[in-house]
Protein backbone atom coordinates (compact mmCIF):
# COMPACT_ATOMS: atom_id res chain seq x y z
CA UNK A 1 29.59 -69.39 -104.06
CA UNK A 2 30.59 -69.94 -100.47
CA UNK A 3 32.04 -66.72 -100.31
CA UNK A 4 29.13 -64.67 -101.68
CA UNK A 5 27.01 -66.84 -99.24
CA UNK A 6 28.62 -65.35 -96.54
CA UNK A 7 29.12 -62.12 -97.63
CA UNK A 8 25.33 -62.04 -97.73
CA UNK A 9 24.89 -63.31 -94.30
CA UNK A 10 27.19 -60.49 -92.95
CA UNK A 11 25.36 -58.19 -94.93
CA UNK A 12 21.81 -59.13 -92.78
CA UNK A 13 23.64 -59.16 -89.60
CA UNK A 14 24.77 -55.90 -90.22
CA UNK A 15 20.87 -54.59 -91.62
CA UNK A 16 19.82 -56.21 -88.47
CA UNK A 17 22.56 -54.50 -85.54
CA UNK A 18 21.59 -51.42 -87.49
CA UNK A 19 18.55 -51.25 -87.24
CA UNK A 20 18.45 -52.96 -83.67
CA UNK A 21 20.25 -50.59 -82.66
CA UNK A 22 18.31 -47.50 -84.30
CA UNK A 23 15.28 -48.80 -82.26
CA UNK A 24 16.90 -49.15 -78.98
CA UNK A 25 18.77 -45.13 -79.40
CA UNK A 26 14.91 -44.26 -80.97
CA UNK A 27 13.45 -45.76 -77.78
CA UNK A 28 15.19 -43.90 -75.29
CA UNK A 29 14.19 -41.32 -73.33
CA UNK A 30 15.06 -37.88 -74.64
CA UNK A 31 16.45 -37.00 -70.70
CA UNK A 32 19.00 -40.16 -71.25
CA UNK A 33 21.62 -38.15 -73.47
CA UNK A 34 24.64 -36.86 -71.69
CA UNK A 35 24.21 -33.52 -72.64
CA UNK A 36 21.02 -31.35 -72.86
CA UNK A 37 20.85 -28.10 -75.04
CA UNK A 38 18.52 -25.35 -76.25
CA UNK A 39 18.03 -22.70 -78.08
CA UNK A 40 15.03 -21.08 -76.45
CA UNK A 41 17.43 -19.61 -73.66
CA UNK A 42 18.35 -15.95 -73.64
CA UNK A 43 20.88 -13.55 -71.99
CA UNK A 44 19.01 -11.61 -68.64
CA UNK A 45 19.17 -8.97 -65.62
CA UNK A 46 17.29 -8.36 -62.89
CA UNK A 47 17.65 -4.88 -63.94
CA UNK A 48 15.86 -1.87 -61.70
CA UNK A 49 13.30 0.59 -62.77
CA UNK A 50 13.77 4.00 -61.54
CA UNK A 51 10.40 6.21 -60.61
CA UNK A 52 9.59 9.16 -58.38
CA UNK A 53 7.74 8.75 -55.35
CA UNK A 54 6.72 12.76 -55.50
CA UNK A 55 4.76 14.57 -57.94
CA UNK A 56 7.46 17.29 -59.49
CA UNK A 57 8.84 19.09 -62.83
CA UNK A 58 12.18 17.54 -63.89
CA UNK A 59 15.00 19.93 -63.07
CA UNK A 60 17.88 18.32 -64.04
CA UNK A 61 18.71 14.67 -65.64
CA UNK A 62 22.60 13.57 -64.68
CA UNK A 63 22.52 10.94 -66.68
CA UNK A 64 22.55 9.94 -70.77
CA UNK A 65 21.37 6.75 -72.29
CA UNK A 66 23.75 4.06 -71.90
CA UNK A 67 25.78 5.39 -69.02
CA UNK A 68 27.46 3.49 -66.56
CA UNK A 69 26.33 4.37 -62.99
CA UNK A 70 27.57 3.69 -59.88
CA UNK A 71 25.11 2.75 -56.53
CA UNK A 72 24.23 6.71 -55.26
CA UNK A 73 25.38 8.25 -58.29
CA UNK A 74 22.70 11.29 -58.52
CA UNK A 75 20.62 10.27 -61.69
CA UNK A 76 17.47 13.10 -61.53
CA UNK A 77 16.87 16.57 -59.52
CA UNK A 78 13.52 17.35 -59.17
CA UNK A 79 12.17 20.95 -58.28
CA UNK A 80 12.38 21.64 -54.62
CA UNK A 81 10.26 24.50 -53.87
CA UNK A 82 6.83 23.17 -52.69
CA UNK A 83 9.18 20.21 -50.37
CA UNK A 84 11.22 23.83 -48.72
CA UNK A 85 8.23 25.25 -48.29
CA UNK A 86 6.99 22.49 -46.45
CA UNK A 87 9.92 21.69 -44.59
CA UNK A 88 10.17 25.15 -43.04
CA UNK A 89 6.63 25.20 -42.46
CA UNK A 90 6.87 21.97 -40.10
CA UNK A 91 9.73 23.38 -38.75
CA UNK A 92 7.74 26.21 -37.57
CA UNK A 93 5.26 24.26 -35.70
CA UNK A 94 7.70 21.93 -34.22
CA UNK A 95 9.44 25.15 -32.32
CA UNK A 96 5.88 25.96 -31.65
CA UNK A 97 5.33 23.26 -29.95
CA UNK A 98 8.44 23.15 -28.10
CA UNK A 99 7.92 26.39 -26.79
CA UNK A 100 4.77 26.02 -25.66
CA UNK A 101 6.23 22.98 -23.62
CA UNK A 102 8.38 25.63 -22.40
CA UNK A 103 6.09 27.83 -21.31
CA UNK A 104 4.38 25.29 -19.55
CA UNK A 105 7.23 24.14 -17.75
CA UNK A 106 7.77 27.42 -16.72
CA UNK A 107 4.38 27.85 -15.12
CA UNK A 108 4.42 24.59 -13.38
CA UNK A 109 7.46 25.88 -11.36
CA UNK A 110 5.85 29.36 -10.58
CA UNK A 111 2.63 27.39 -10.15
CA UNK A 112 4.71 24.81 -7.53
CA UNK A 113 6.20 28.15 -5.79
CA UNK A 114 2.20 29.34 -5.27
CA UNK A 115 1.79 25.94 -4.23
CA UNK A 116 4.27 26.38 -1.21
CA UNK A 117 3.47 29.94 -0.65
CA UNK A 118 -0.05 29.44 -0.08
CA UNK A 119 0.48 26.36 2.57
CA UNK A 120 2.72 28.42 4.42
CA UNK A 121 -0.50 30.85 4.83
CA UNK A 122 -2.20 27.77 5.70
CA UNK A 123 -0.15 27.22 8.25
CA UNK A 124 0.19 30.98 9.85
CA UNK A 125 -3.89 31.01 9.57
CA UNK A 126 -3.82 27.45 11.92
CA UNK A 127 -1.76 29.15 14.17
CA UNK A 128 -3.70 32.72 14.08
CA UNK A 129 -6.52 30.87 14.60
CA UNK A 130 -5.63 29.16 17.95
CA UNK A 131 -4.55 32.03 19.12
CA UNK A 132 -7.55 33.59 18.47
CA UNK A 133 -9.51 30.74 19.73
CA UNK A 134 -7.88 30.87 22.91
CA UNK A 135 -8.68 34.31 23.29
CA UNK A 136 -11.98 34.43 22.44
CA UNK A 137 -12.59 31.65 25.21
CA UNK A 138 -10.26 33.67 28.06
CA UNK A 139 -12.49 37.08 27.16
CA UNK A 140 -15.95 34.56 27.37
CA UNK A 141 -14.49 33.14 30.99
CA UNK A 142 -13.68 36.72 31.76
CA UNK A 143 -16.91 38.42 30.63
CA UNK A 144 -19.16 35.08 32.29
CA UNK A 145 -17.68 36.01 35.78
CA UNK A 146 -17.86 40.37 35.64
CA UNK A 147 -13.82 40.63 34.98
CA UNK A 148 -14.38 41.44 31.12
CA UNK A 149 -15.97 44.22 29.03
CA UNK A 150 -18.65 42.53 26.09
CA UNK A 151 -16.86 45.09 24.68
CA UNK A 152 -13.58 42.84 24.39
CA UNK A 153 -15.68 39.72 24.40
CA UNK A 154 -16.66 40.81 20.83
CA UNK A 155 -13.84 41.84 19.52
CA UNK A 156 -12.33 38.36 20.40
CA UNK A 157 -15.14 36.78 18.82
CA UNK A 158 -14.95 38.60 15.97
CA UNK A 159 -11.36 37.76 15.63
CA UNK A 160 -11.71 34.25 15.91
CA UNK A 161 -14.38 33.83 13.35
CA UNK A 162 -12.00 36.53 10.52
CA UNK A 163 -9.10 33.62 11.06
CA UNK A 164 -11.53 31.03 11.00
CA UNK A 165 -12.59 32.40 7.31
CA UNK A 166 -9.32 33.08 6.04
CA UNK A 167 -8.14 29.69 7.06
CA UNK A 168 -11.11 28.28 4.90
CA UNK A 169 -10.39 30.65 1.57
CA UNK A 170 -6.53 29.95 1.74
CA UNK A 171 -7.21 25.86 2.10
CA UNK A 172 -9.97 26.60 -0.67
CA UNK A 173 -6.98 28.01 -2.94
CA UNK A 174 -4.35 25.51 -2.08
CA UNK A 175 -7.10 22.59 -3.48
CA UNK A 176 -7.49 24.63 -6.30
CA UNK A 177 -3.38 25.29 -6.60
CA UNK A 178 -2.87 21.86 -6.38
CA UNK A 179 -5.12 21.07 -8.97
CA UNK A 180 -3.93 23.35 -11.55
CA UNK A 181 -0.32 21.75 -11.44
CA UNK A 182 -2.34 18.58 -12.54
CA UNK A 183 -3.73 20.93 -15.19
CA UNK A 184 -0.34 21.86 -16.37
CA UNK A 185 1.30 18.19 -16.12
CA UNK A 186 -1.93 17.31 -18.77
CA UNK A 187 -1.14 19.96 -20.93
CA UNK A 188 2.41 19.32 -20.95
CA UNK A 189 2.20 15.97 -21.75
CA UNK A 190 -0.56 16.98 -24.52
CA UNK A 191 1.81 19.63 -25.87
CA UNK A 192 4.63 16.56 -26.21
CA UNK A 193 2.26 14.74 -28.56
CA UNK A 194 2.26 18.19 -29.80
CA UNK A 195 5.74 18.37 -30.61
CA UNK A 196 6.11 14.12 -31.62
CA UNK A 197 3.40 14.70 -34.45
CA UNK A 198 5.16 18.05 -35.16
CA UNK A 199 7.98 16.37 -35.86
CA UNK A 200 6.76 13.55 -37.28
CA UNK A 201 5.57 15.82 -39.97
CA UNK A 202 9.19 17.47 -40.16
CA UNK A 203 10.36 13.90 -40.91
CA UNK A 204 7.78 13.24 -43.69
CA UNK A 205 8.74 16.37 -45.47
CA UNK A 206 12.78 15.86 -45.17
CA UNK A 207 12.20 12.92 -46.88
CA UNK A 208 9.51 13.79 -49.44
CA UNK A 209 12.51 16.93 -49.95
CA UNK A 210 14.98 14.13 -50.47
CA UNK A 211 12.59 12.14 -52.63
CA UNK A 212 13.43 15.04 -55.30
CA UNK A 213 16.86 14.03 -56.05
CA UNK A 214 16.76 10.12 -57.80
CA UNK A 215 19.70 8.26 -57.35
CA UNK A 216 20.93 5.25 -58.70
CA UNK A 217 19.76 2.20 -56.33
CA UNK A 218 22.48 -0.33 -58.24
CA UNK A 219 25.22 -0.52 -60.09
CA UNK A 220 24.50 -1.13 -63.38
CA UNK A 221 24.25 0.75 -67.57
CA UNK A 222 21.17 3.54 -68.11
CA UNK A 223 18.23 2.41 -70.41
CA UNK A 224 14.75 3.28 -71.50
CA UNK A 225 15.56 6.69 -70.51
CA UNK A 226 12.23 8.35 -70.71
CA UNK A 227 13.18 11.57 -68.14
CA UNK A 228 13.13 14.67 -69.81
CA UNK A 229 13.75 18.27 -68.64
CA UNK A 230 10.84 19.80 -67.67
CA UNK A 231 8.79 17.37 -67.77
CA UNK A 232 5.72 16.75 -64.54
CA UNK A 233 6.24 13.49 -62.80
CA UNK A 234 4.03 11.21 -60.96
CA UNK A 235 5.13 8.92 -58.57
CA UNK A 236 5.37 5.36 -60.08
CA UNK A 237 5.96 6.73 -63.66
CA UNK A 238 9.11 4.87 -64.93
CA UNK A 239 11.75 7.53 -65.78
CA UNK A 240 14.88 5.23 -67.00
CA UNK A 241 16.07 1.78 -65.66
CA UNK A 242 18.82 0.70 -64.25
CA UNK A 243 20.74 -2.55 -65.99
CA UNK A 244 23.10 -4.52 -64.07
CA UNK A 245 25.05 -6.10 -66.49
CA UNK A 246 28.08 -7.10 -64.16
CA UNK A 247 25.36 -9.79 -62.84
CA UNK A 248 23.47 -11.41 -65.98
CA UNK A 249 22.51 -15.08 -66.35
CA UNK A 250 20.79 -16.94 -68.75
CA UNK A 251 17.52 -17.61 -68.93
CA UNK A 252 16.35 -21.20 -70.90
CA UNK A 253 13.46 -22.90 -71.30
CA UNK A 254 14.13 -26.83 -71.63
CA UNK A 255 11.37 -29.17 -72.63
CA UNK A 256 10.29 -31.42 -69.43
CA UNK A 257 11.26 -34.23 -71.22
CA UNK A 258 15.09 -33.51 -70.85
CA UNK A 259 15.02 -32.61 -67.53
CA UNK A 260 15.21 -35.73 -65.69
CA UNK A 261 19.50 -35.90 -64.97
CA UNK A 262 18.90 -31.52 -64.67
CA UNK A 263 20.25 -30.71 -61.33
CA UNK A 264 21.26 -27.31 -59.94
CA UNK A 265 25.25 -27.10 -59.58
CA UNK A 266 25.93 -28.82 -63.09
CA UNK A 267 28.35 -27.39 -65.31
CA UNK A 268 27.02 -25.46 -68.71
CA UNK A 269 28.47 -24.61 -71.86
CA UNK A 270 26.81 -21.15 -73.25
CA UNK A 271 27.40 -20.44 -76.99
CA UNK A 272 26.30 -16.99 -77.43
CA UNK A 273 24.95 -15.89 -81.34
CA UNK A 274 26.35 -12.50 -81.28
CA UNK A 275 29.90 -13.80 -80.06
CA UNK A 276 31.00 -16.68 -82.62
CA UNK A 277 33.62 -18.79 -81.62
CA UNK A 278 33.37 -17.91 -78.18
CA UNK A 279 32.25 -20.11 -75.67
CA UNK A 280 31.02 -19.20 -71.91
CA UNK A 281 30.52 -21.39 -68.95
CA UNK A 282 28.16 -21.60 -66.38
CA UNK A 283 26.34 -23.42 -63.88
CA UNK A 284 22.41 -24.44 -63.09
CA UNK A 285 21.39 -22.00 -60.48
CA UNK A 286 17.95 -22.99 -60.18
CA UNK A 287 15.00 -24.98 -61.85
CA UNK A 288 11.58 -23.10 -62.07
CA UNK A 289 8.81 -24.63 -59.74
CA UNK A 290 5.99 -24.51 -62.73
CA UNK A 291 6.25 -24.22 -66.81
CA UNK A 292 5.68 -21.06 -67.90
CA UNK A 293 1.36 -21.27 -69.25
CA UNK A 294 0.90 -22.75 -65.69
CA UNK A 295 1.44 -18.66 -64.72
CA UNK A 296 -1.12 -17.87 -67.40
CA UNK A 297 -4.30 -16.58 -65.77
CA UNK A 298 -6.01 -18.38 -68.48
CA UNK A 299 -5.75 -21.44 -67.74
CA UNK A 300 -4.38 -23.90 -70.72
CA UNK A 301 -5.62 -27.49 -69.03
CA UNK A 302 -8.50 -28.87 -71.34
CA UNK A 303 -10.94 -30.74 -69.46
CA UNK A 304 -12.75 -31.87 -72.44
CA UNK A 305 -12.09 -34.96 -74.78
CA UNK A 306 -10.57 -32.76 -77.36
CA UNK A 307 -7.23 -33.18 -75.95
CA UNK A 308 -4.07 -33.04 -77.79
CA UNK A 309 -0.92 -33.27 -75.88
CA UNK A 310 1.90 -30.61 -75.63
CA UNK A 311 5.44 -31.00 -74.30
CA UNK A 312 5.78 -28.27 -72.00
CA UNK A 313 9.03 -26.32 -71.54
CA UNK A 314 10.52 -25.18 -67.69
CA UNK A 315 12.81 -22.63 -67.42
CA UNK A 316 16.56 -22.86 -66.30
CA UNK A 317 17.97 -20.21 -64.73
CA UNK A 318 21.94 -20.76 -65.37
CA UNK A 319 24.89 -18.53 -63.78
CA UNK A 320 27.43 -17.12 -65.91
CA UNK A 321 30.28 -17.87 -64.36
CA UNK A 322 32.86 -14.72 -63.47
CA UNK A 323 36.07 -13.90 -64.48
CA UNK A 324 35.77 -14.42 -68.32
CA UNK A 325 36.63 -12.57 -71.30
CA UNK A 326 34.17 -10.76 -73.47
CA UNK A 327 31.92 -11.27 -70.45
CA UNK A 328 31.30 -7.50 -70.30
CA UNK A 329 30.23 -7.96 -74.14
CA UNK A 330 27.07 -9.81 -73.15
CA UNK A 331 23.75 -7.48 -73.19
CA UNK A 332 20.36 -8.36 -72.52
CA UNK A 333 18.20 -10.28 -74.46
CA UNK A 334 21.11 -12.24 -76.40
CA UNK A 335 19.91 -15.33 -77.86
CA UNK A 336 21.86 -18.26 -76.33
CA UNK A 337 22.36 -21.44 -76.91
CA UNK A 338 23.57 -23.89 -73.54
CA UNK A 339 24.39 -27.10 -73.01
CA UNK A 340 24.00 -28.86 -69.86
CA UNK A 341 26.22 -31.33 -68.73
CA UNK A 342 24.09 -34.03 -67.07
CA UNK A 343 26.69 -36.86 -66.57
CA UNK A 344 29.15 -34.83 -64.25
């Protein structure tokens, strides 16, 4: 009797630890375990698309679907002929406009050499003209007192006025010399913004010429490969993209209610569906600043009383870490499952 007696006793303590204990592991906060896992994460890349930036015809396409390319490997050639064509054509007016700088140039020197040539006449007609103003008054002394002709007198006179004249056209043309080689230094210095925008325009058609062969911008694998031969481009239109696989993470969206221990650095186990039995490790890289309806342009907040509450989910972007076999197995889009380890 005694012993049944106690066996029952046990029996309540151990109903009552149970289900003590069931109420204190059902009352704890989902972000208390020691590990937090998912399986709304997914395997992604930050993969590139490719588009032209000129309206062409496809010449060539380098590359197949699911090719590995290397950074500059040539992926597209575009027809050419209308970017030549413009090319030579702003090459034309950029040696244009050099050589009317040229000829410029060259006429500012002769111009600079009339310059000098005329002032020396400026200076022989000064001295002509004292000499002729010193005759013309000896002939007036000598015609005033009866030792003179009027004869002479006149001719003097007459002198002295001609150099007088000529003195005032070849100081006239000198003004007008000097002001031309302003002239000239204005139109060189217009035909320089000439030649800049000339060859500003030679720039912009080297590169729109370049623009017609498409090379890779990363290293990554060819998909969506939409390029076909033949075909008329326009800028912006997505030809193929570029995947880089050698730099994948995972992408997983936690509910906010595990989050609390979530830190960036903390180890992570990644189980990947498509690889059974093999397991990947990783690291929190970063913790997105909003959940993902809070991007919605719609917003999702109800400011009514017909609320009903809804755990929202943040993602976690996690690092694969390098150096790991099968690693070069993983492809975008692979469902995941990882497992933070929030006690490290």
């Amino acid at each position: 009797m005694k012993l049944a007696k106690l066996i029952k006793a046990l029996s309540i303590v151990i109903v009552v630890i149970v289900i003590v204990t069931t109420v204190i592991h059902l009352n704890q906060p989902e972000s208390a375990a020691a590990n937090q896992s998912t399986d709304d994460a997914y395997v992604q890349a930050d993969f590139t698309v490719v588009a032209p930036q000129v309206a062409a015809t496809v010449e060539k396409v380098m590359v197949e679907e699911h090719q590995t390319v290397k950074k500059g490997d040539l992926l597209i050639s575009m027809d050419k002929g209308d970017f030549i064509v413009a090319v030579n054509s702003a090459k034309a007016q950029v040696a244009s406009a050099q050589a009317s700088i040229e000829i410029l140039q060259a006429t500012l020197i002769q111009q600079a050499s009339l310059v000098a040539e005329t002032e020396a006449e400026v200076d022989a007609n000064k001295a002509q003209l004292v000499l002729a103003e010193r005759n013309f008054k000896r002939y007036r002394n000598l015609a005033s007192d009866g030792s003179g002709t009027v004869q002479d007198l006149q001719q003097a006179e007459s002198q002295f006025y001609i150099q007088k004249a000529s003195l005032g056209k070849n100081q006239a043309a000198l003004i007008a010399s000097k002001q031309k080689i302003a002239i000239l230094k204005a139109q060189i210095e217009r035909a320089k913004a000439t030649l800049l925008q000339a060859e500003s325009m030679l720039g912009a058609a080297n590169l729109k010429l370049s623009y017609t062969e498409i090379k890779a911008p990363i290293d990554g694998v060819v998909g969506k490969k939409s390029a076909r031969v033949g075909n008329y481009v326009n800028p912006g239109n997505p030809l193929l993209v570029v995947v880089p696989l050698d730099k994948v993470y995972v992408h997983a969206n936690y509910r906010e209610t595990q989050l609390a221990k979530v830190k960036v650095g903390q180890s992570v186990e990644l189980a990947v569906d498509a690889l059974p039995g093999k397991a990947f490790t990783g690291h929190v890289a970063s913790i997105a600043p909003a959940s993902g309806v809070s991007y919605s342009s719609v917003s999702a907040h109800n400011a009514t009383g017909n609320f009903t509450k809804i755990v929202q989910r943040i993602a976690v972007r996690i690092e694969i870490d390098n150096a790991q076999k099968q690693e070069n197995q993983l492809r975008v889009g692979m469902s995941v499952v990882p497992t933070i380890i929030t006690d490290e």
